[in-house]
Protein backbone atom coordinates (compact mmCIF):
# COMPACT_ATOMS: atom_id res chain seq x y z
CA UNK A 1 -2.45 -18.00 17.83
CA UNK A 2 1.39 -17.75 17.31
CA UNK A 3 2.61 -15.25 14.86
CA UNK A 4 5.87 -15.00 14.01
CA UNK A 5 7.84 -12.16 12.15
CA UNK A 6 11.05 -11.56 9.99
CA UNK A 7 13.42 -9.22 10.70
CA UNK A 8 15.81 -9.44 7.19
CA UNK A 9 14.11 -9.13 3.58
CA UNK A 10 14.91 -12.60 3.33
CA UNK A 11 16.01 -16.08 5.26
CA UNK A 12 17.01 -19.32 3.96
CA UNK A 13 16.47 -22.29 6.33
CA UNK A 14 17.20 -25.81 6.14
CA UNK A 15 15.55 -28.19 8.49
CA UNK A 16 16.22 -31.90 9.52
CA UNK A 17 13.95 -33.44 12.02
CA UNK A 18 12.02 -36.80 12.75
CA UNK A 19 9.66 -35.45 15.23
CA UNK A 20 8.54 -32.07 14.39
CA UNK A 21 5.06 -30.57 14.89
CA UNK A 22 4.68 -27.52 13.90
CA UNK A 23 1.75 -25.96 15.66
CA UNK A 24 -0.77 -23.89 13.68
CA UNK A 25 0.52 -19.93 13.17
CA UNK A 26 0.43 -16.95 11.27
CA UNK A 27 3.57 -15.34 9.58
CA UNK A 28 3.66 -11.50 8.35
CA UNK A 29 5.81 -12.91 5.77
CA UNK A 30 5.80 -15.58 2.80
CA UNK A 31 6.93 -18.49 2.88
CA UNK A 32 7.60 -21.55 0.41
CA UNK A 33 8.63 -24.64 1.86
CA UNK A 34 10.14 -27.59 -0.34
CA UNK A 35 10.81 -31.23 0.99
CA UNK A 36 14.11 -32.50 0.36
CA UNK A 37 13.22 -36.07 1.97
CA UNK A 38 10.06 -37.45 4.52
CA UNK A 39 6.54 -38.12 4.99
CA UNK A 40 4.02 -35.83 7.11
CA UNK A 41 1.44 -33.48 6.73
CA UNK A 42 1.18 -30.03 5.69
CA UNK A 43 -1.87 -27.81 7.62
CA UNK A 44 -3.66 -24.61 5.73
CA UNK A 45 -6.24 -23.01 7.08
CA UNK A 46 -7.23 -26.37 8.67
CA UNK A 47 -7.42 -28.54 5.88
CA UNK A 48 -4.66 -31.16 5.79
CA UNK A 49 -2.96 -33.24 3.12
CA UNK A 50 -0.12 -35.76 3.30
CA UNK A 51 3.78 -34.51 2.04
CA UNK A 52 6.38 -36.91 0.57
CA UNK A 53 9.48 -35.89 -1.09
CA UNK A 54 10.07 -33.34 -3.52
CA UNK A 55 6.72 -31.55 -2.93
CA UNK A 56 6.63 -27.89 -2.93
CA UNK A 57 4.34 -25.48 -0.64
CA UNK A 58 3.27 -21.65 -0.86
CA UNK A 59 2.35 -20.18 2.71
CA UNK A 60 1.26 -16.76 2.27
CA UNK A 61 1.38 -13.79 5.18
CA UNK A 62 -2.11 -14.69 7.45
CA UNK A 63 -2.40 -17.80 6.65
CA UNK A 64 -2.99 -20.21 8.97
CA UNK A 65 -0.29 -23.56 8.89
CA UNK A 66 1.59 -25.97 10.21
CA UNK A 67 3.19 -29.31 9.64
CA UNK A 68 2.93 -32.87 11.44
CA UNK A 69 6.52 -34.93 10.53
CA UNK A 70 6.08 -38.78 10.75
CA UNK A 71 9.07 -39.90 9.80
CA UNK A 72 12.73 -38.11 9.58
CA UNK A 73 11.88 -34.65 7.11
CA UNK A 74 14.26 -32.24 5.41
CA UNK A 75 12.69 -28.90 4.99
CA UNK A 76 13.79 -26.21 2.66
CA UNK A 77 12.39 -22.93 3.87
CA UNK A 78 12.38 -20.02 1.66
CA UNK A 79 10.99 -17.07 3.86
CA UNK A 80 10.77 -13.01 2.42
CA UNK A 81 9.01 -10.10 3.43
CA UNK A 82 7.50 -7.20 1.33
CA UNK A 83 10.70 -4.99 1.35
CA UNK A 84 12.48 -8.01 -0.60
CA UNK A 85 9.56 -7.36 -3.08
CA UNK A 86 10.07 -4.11 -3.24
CA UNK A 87 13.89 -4.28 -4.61
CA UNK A 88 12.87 -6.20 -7.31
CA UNK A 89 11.86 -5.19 -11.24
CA UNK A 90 8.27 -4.65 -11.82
CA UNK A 91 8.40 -7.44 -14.29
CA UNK A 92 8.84 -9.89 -11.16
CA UNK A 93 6.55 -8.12 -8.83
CA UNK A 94 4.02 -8.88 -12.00
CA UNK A 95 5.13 -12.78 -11.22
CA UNK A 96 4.05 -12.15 -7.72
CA UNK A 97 1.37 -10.75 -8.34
CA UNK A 98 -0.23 -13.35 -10.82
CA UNK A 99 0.44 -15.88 -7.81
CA UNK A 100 -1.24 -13.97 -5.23
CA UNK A 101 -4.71 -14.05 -7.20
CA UNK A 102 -4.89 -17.34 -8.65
CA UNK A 103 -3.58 -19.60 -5.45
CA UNK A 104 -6.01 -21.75 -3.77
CA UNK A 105 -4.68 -21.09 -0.63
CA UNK A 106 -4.48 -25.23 0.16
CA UNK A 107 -2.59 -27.36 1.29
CA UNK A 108 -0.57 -29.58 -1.46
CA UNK A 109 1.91 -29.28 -3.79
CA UNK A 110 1.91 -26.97 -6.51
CA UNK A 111 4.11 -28.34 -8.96
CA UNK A 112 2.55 -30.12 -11.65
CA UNK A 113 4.66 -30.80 -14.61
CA UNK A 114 7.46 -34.02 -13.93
CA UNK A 115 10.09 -32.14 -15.21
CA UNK A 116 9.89 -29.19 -12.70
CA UNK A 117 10.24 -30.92 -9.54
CA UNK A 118 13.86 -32.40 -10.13
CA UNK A 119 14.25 -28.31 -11.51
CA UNK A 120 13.34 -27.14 -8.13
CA UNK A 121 15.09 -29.75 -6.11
CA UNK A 122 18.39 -28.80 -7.94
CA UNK A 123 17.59 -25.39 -7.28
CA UNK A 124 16.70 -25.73 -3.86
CA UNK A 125 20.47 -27.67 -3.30
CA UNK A 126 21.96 -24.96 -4.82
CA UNK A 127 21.18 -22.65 -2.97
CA UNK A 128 22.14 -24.97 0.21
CA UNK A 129 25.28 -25.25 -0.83
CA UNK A 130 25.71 -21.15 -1.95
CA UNK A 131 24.48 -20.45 1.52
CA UNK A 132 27.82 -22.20 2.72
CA UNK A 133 30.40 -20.10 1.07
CA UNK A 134 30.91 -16.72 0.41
CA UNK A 135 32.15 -16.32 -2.63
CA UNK A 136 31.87 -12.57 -4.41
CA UNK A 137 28.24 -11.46 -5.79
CA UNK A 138 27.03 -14.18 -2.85
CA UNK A 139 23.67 -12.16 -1.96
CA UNK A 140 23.05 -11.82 -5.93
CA UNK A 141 23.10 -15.41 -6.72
CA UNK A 142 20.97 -16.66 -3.79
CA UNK A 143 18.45 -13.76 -5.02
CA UNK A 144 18.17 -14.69 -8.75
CA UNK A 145 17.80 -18.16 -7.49
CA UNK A 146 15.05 -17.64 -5.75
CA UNK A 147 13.64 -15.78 -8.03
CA UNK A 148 13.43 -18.44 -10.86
CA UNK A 149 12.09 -20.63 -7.80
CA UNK A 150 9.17 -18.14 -7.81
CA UNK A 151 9.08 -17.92 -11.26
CA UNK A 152 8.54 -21.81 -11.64
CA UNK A 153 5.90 -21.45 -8.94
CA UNK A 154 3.69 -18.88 -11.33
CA UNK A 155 4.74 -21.07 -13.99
CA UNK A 156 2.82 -24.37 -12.52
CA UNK A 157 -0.09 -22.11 -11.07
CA UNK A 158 -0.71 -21.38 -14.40
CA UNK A 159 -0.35 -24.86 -16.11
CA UNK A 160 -2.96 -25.69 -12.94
CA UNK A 161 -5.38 -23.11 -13.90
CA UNK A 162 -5.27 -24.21 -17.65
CA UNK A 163 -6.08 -27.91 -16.55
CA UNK A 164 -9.31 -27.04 -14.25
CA UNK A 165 -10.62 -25.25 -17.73
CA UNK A 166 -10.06 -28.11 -19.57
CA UNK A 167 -12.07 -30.07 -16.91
CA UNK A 168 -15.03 -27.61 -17.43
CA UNK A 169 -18.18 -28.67 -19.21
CA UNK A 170 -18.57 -25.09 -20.41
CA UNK A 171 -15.17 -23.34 -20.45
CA UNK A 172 -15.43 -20.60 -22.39
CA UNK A 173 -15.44 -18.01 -19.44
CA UNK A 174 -12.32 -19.10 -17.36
CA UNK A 175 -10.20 -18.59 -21.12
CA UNK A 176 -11.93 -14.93 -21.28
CA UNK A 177 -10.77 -14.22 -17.13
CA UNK A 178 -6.97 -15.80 -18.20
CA UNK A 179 -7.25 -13.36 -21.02
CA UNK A 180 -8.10 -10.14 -19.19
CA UNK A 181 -5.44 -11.44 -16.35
CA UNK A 182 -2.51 -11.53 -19.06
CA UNK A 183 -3.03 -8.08 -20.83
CA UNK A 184 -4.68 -6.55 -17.59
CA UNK A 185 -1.22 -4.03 -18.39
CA UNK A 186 -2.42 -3.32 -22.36
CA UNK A 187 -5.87 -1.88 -22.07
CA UNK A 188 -6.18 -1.70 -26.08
CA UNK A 189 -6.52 -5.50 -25.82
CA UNK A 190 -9.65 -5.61 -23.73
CA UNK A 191 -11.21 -3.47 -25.77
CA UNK A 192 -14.59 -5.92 -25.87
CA UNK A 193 -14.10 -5.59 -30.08
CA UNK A 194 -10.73 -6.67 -29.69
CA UNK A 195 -11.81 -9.28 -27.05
CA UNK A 196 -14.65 -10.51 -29.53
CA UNK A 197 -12.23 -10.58 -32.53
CA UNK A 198 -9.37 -13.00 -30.42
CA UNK A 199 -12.30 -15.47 -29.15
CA UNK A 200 -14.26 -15.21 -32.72
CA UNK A 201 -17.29 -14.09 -30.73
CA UNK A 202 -19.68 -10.95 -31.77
CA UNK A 203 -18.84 -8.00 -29.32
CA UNK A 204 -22.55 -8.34 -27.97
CA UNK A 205 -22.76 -11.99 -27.25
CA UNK A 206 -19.20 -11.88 -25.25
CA UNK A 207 -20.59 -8.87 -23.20
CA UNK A 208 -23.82 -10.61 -22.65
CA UNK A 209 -22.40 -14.11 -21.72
CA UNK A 210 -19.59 -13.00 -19.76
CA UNK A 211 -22.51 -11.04 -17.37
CA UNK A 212 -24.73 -14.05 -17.75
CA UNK A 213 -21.66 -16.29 -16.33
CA UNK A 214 -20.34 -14.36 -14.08
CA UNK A 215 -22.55 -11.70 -13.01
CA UNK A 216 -20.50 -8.68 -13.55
CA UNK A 217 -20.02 -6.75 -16.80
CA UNK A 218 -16.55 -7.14 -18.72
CA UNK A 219 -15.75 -3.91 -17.48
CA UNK A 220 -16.84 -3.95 -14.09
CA UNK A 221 -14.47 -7.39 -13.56
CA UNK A 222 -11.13 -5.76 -15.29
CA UNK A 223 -11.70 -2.58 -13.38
CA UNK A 224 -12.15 -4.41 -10.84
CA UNK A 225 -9.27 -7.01 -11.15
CA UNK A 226 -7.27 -3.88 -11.49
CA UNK A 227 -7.86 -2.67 -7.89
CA UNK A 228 -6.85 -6.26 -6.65
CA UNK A 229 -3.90 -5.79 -8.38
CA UNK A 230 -3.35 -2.10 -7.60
CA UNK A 231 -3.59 -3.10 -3.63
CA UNK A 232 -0.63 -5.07 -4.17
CA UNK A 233 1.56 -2.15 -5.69
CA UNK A 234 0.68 -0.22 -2.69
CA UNK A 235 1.19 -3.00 -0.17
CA UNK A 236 4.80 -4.27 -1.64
CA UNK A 237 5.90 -1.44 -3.87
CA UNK A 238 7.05 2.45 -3.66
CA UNK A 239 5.38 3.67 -6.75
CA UNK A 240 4.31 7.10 -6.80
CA UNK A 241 0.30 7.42 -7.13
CA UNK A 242 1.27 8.62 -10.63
CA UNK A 243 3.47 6.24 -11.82
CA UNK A 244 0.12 3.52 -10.87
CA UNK A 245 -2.17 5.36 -12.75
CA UNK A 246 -0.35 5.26 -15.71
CA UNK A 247 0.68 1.81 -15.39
CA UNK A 248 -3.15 0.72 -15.19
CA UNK A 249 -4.61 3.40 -18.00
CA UNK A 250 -6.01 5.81 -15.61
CA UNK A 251 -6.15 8.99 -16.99
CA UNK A 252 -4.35 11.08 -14.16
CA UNK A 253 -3.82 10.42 -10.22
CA UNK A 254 -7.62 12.11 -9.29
CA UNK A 255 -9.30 9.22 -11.99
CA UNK A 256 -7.52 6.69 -9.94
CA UNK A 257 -8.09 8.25 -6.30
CA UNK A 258 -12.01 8.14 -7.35
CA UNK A 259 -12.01 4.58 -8.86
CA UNK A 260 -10.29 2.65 -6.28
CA UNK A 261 -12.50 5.21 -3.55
CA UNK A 262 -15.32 3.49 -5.53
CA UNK A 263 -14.29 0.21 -4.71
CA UNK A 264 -12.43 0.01 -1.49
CA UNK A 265 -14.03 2.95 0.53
CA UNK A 266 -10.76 4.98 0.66
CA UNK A 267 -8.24 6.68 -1.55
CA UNK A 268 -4.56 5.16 -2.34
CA UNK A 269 -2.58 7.06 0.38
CA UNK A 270 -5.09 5.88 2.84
CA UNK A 271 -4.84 2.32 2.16
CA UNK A 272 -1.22 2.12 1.95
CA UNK A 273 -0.91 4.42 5.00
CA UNK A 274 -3.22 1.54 6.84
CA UNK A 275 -1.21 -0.97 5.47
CA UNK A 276 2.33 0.45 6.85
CA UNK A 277 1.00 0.79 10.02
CA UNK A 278 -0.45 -2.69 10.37
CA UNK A 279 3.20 -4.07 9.43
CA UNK A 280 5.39 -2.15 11.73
């Protein structure tokens, strides 16, 4: 298995080709991918699904992908690493991070609204034609271009995740999860009173349906959707130990060290240590 690298926080890449076949790899970096013209397919993790125009992919770092062009393609590759990540504000990382734990991981598009894709195609020519000049605060535009890119990206995850509960026969849990996901930062607002109060629900009955459903307590899923998230501040970020705990209403660096010990078998330092090694 092929697995390529990147050696610059970031690299644009446009591609023109009518006989392309990209065979299945690994990247250590992420990728999105939008299609300025042709028909194909798009690979991930060996399940397949056919590309047209104006479709827009998310190819995270391991997985497995590739495409198949039938007839002449224009690619759009948007490629970054975790040090680009690591420049930016932690409202964006927060972006990020919502996308890294509600994608499928599948192949397809993941716009879903009309009125993005023509948003993302103008967005997408913009920066081509940014990329050709070098006009002053160059490197700035191309970032904050690609950052509302990955901003529109969350954006239609999102709009996705709301339409799958609306195709539920019994939806009230994935509303609670979407909840605890948007004020995972503000831990007086999953409080399971304040929880109960939002959803009109008694405190007892949301506790007891929520471990009925899902088989985890309330708090055993937010502490433990807080780890997820926590592994991604010590994978792409240099936040002290401190500055986490705080972040994620621990009450000091040692309440954090024994929580995420808990749950992943090692302390913070260790992980990221592990992590910094596997990537150099």
């Amino acid at each position: 298995m092929e697995i390529k690298n990147l050696y610059r926080p970031y690299e644009l890449e446009l591609l023109e080709t009518d006989s392309y076949t990209a065979k299945p790899h690994r990247n250590t970096f992420f990728e999105m991918v939008f299609t300025l013209e042709g028909t194909g397919v798009q690979i991930i993790n060996e399940h397949e699904l056919p590309y047209t125009a104006n479709k827009f992919f998310l190819i995270f770092p391991e997985d497995k992908h590739g495409f198949e062009v039938h007839d002449l393609t224009r690619f759009y590759f948007i490629h970054f690493t975790d040090s680009y990540l690591k420049t930016q504000s932690d409202q964006w990382v927060k972006k990020m991070e919502f996308i890294f734990h509600n994608h499928n991981h599948l192949p397809g598009c993941i716009l879903k609204t009309v009125t993005d894709k023509p948003l993302v195609r103008a967005m997408v020519e913009a920066l081509i034609r940014e990329t050709s000049n070098l006009y002053p605060q160059h490197n700035q535009v191309l970032e904050q271009v690609m950052n509302a890119i990955i901003t529109i990206a969350a954006r239609n995850i999102t709009l996705q995740q709301r339409a799958d509960i609306i195709k539920q026969p019994s939806a009230t849990t994935l509303p609670l999860l979407n909840y605890i996901h948007e004020n995972i930062y503000q831990p007086e607002r999953l409080r399971v009173e304040h929880m109960a109060s939002c959803f009109n629900l008694s405190p007892n009955y949301i506790s007891e349906y929520f471990k009925k459903t899902t088989g985890e307590s309330l708090q055993q899923y937010i502490t433990g959707y807080k780890i997820k998230l926590i592994e991604t501040r010590l994978q792409y970020t240099d936040k002290r130990m401190g500055e986490i705990a705080y972040e994620f209403g621990f009450t000091d660096e040692s309440h954090l060290n024994r929580i995420f010990k808990k749950y992943k078998g090692e302390n913070p330092t260790a992980f990221r240590k592990k992590y910094a090694e596997l990537n150099n």
